[in-house]
C-alpha atoms as a PDB file:
ATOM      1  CA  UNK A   1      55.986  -6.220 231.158  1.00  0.00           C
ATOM      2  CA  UNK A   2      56.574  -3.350 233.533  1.00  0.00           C
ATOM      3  CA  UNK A   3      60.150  -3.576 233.129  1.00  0.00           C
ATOM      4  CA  UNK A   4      59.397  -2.302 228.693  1.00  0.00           C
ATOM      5  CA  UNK A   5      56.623  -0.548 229.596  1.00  0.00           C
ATOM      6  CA  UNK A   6      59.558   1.809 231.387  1.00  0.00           C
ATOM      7  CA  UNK A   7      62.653   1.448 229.143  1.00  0.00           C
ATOM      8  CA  UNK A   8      60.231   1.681 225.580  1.00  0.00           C
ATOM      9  CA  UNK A   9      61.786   5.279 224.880  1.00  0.00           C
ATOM     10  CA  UNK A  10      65.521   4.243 225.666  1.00  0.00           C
ATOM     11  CA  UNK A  11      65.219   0.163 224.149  1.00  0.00           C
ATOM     12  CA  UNK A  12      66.372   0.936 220.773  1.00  0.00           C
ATOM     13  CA  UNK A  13      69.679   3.560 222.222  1.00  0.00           C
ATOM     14  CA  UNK A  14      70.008  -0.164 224.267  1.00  0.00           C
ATOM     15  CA  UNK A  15      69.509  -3.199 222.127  1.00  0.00           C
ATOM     16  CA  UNK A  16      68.776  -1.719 218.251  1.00  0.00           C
ATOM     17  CA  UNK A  17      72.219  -2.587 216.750  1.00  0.00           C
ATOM     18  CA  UNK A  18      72.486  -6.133 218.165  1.00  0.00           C
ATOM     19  CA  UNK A  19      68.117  -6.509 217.285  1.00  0.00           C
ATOM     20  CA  UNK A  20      69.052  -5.134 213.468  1.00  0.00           C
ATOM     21  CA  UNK A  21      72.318  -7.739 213.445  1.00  0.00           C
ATOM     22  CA  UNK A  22      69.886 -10.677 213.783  1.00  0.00           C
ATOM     23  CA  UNK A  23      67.354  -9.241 211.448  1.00  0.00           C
ATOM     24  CA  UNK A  24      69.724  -9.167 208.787  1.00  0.00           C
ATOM     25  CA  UNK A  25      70.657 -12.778 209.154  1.00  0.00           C
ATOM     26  CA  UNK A  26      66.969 -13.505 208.839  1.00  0.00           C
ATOM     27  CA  UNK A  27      66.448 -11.985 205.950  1.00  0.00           C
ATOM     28  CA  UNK A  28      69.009 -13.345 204.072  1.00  0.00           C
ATOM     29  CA  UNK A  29      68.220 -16.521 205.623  1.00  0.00           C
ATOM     30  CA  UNK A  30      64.612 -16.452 205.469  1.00  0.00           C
ATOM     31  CA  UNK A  31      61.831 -17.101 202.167  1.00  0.00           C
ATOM     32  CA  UNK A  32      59.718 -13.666 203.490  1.00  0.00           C
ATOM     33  CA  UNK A  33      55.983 -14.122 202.218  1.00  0.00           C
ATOM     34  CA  UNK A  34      53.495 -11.845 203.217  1.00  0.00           C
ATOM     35  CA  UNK A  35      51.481 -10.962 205.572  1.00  0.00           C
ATOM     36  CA  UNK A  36      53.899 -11.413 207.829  1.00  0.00           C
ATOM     37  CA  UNK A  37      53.438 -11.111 212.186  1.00  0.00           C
ATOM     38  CA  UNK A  38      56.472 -10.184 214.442  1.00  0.00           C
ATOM     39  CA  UNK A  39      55.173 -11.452 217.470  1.00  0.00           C
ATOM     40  CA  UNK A  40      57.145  -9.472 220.650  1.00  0.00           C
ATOM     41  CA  UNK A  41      57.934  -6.742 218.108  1.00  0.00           C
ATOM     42  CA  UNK A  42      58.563  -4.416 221.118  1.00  0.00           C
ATOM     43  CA  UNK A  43      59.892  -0.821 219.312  1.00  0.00           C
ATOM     44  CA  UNK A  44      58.915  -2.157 215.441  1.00  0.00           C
ATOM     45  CA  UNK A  45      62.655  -2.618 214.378  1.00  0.00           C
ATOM     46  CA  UNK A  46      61.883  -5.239 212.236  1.00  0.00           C
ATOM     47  CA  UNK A  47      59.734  -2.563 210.218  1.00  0.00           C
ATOM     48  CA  UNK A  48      63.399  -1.793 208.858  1.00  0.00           C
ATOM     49  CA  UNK A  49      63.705  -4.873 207.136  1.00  0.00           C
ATOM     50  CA  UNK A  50      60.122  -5.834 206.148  1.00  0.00           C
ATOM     51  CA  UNK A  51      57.045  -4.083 204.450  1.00  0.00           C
ATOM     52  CA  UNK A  52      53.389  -5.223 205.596  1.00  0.00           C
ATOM     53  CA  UNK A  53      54.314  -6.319 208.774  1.00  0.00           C
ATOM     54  CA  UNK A  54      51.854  -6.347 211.506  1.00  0.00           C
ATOM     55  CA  UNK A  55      53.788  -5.872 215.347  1.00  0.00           C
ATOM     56  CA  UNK A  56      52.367  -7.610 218.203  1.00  0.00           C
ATOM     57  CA  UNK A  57      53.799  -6.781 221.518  1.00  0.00           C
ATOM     58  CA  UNK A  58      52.220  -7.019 225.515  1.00  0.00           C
ATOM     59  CA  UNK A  59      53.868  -3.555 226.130  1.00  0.00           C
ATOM     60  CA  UNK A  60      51.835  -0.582 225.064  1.00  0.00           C
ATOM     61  CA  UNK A  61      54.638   1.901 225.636  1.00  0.00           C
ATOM     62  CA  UNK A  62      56.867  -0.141 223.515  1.00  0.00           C
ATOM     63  CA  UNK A  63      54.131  -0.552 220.638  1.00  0.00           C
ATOM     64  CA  UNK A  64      53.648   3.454 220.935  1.00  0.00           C
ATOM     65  CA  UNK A  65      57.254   4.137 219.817  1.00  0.00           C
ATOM     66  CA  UNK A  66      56.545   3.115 216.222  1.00  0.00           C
ATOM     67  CA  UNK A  67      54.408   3.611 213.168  1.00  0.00           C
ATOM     68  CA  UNK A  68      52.057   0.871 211.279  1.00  0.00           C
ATOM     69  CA  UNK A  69      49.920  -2.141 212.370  1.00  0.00           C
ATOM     70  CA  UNK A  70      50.626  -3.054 215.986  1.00  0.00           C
ATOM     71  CA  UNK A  71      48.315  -4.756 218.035  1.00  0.00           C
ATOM     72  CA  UNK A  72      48.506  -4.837 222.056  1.00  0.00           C
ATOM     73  CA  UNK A  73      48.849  -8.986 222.951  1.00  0.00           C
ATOM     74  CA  UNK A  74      50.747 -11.707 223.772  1.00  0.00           C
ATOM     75  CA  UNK A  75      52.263 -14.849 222.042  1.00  0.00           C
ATOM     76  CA  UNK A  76      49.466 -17.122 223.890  1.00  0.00           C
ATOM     77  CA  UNK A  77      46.968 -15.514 222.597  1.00  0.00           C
ATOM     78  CA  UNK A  78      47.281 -14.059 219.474  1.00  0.00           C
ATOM     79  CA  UNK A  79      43.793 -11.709 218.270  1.00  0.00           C
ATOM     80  CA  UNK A  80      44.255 -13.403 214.505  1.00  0.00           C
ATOM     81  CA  UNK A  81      41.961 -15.242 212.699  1.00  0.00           C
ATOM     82  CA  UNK A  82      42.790 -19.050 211.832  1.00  0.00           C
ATOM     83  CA  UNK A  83      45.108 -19.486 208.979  1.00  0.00           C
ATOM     84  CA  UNK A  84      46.389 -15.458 208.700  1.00  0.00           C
ATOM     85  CA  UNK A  85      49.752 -15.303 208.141  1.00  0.00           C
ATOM     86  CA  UNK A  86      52.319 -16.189 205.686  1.00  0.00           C
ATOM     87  CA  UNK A  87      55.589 -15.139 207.616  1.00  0.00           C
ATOM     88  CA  UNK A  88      55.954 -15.531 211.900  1.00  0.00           C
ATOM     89  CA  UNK A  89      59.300 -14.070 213.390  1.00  0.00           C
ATOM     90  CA  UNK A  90      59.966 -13.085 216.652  1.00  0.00           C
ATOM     91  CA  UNK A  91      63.045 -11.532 217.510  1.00  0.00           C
ATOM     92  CA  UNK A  92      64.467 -12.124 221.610  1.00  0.00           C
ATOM     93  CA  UNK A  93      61.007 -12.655 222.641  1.00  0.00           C
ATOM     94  CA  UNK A  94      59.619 -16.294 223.327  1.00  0.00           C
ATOM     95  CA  UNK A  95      61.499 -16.859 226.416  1.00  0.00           C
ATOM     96  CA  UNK A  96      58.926 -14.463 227.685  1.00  0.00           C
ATOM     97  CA  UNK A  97      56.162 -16.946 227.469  1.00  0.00           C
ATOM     98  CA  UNK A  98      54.563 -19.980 228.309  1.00  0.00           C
ATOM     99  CA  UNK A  99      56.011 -21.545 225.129  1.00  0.00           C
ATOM    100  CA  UNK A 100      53.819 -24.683 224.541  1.00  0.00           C
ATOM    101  CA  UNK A 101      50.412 -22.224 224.418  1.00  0.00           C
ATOM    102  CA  UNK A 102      52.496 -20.028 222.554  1.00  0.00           C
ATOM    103  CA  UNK A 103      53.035 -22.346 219.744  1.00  0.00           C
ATOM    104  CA  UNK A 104      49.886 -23.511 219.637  1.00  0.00           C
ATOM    105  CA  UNK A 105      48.443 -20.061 218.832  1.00  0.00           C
ATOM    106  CA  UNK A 106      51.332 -19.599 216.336  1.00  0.00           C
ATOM    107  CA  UNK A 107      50.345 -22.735 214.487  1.00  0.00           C
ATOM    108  CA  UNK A 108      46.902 -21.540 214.383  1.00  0.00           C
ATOM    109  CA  UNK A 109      47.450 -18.356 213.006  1.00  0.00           C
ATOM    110  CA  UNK A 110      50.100 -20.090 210.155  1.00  0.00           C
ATOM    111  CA  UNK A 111      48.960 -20.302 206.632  1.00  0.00           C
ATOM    112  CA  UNK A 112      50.286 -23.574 204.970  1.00  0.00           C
ATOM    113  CA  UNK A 113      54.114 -23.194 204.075  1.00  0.00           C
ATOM    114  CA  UNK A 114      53.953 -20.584 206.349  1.00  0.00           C
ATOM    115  CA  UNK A 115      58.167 -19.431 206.948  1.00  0.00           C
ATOM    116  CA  UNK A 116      59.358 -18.815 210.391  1.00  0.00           C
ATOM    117  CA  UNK A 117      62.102 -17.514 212.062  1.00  0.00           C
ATOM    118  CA  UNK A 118      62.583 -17.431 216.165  1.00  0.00           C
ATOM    119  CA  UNK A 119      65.454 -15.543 217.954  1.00  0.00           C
ATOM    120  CA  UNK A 120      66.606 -17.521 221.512  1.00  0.00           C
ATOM    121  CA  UNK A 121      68.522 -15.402 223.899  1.00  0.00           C
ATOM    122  CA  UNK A 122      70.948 -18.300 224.628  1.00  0.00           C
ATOM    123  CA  UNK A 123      71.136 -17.347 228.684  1.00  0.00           C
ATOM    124  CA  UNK A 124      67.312 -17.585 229.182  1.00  0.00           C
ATOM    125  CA  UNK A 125      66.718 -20.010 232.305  1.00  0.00           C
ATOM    126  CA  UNK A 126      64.124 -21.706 229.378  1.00  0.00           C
ATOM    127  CA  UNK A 127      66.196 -21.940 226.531  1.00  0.00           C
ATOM    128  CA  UNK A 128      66.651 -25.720 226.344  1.00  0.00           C
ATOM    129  CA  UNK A 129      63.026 -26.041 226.367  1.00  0.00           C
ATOM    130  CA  UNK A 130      61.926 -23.335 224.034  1.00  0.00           C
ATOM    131  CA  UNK A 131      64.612 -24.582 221.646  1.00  0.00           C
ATOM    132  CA  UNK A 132      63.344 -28.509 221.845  1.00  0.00           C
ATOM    133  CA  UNK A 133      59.853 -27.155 221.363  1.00  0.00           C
ATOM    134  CA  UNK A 134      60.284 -25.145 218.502  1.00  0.00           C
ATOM    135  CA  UNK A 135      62.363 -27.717 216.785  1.00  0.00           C
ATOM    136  CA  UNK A 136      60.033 -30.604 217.437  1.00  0.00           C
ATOM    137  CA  UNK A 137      57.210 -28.121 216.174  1.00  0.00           C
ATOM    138  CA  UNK A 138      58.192 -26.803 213.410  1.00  0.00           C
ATOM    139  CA  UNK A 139      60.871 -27.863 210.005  1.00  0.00           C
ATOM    140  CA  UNK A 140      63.821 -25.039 211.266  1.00  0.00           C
ATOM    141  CA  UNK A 141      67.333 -25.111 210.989  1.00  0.00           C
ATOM    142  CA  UNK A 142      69.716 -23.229 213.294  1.00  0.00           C
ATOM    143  CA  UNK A 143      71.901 -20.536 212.274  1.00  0.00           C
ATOM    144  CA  UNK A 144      74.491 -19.464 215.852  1.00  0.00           C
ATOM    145  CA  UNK A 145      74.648 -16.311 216.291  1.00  0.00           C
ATOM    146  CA  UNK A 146      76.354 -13.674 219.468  1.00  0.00           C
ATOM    147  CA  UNK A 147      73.891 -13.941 221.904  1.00  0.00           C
ATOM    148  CA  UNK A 148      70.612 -15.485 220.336  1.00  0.00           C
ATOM    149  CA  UNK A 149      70.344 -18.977 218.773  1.00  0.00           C
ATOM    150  CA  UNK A 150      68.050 -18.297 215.266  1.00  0.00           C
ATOM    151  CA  UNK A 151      65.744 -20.768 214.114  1.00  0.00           C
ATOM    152  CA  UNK A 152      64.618 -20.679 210.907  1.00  0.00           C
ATOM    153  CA  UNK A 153      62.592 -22.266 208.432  1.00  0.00           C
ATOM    154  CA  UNK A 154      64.158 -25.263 206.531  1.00  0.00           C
ATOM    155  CA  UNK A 155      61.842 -24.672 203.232  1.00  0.00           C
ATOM    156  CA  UNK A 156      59.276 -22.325 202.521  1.00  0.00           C
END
């Protein structure tokens, strides 16, 4: 996390138009229901695109950048109650985490019918895995984009 932690003032000048490119295919794509959790939300851009969103991120510098709910923690251990959320994305994120505890904790904070939508940075060393795990997990279909694989859900 050291490596946001440094860039959080420069990441959107870096990676905002590509991270707003694959938010727009989401929500097009994607049955949004509130309250909705981006979890890795680093700077908040997907505040752009959705209202009552609460941004969960392990980097404090990047979660300081941006206005509204953000919460400091990561994907394996979400600070939620049981049975929260309507609406999980994360955007570039997962292959940041041990992905098996992560879904577990995503599950647990899912409302029934709860709509997803998972970005996959296609060169991750994990993203064979991550992609077989969140398939097998949960009812998405993929939509290719540039860089990222998106994952979203099938119904809502």
């Amino acid at each position: 996390m050291e490596y946001y932690n440094q860039i959080a003032k420069s990441y959107n000048e870096l990676h905002e138009e590509e991270q707003k490119k694959k938010l727009e295919l989401i929500a097009k794509h994607l049955k949004i229901k509130e309250p909705i959790l981006d979890i890795g939300a680093g700077t908040g851009i997907s505040t752009k695109y959705f209202k009552s969103i609460i941004l969960s991120d392990p980097s404090i510098e990047m979660l300081k950048t941006v206005k509204g709910k953000r919460i400091t923690a990561t994907a394996e251990k979400l600070p939620f109650k049981n049975k929260t959320f309507n609406t999980i994305i994360s955007i570039t994120a997962l292959h940041h985490t041990d992905i098996k505890k992560a879904i577990k904790e995503i599950k647990r904070v899912s409302k029934k019918d709860c709509s997803y939508a998972f970005t996959i940075l296609k060169r991750a060393k994990k993203y064979a895995l991550i992609r077989q795990e969140l398939k097998k997990s949960f009812n998405l279909r993929e939509i290719d984009e540039e860089k990222d694989l998106i994952l979203v859900s099938q119904t809502c």
